[in-house]
Protein backbone atom coordinates (compact mmCIF):
# COMPACT_ATOMS: atom_id res chain seq x y z
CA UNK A 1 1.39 -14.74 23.07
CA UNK A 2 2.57 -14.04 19.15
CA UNK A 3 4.95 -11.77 19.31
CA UNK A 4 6.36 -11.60 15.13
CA UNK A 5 5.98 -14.04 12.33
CA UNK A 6 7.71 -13.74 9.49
CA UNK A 7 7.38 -15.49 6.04
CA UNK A 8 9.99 -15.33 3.27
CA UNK A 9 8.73 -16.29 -0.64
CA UNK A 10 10.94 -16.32 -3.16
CA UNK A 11 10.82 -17.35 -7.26
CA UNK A 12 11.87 -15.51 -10.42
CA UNK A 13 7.83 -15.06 -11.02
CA UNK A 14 6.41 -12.07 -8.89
CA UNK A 15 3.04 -13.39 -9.70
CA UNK A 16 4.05 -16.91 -8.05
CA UNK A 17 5.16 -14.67 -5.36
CA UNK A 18 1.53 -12.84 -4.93
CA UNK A 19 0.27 -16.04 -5.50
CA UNK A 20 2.34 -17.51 -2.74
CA UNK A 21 1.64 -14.59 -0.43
CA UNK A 22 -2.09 -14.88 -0.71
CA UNK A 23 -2.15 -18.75 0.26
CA UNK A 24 0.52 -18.58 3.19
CA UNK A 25 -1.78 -15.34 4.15
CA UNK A 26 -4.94 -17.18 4.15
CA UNK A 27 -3.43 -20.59 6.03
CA UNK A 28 -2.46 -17.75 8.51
CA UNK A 29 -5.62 -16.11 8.98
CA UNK A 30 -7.18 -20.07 9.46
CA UNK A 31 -4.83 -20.15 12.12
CA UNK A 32 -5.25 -17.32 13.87
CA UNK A 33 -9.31 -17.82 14.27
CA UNK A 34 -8.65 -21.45 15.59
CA UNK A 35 -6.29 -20.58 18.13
CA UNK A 36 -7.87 -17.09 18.25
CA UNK A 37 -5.15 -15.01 17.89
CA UNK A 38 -5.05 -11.28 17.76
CA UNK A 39 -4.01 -10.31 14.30
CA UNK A 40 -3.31 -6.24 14.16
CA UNK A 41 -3.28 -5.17 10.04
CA UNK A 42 -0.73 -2.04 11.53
CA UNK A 43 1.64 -4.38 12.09
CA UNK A 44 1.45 -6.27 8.70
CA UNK A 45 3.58 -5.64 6.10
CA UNK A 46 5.18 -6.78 2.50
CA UNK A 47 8.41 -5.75 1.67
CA UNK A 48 9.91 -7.51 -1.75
CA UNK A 49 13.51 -7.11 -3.12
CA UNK A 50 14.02 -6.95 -6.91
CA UNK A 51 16.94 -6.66 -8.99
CA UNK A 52 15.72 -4.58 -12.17
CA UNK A 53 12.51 -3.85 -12.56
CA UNK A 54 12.60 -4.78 -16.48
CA UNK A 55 12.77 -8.56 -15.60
CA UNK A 56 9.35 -8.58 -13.65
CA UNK A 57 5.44 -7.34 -14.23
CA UNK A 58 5.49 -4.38 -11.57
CA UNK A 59 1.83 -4.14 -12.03
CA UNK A 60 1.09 -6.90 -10.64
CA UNK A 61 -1.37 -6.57 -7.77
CA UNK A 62 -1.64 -8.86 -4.37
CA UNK A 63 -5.19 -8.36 -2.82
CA UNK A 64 -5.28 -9.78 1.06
């Protein structure tokens, strides 16, 4: 039974961030078909914190 996993990423680079999402992302979905796990996409989400959006590229796009 899984009941919440949560993964923090932090840098002053939002695209090392996206970067860093996508990998711990795909080690996660690895793990969930080797233990087969039930992963539900509802329950997924990103949240990110900023502190002025003129110090980061806010079109910068994570694809999972």
């Amino acid at each position: 039974f899984i009941n919440n996993i949560n993964i923090l990423i932090y840098s002053k680079s939002i695209e090392k961030n996206y970067r860093a999402i996508k990998q711990a992302h795909n080690r996660y979905i690895e793990w969930v078909r080797k233990y087969r796990a039930v992963f539900t996409l509802d329950k997924y989400h990103l949240i990110y914190f900023i502190k002025a959006c003129k110090f980061i590229n806010i079109k910068a796009i994570v694809n999972i």
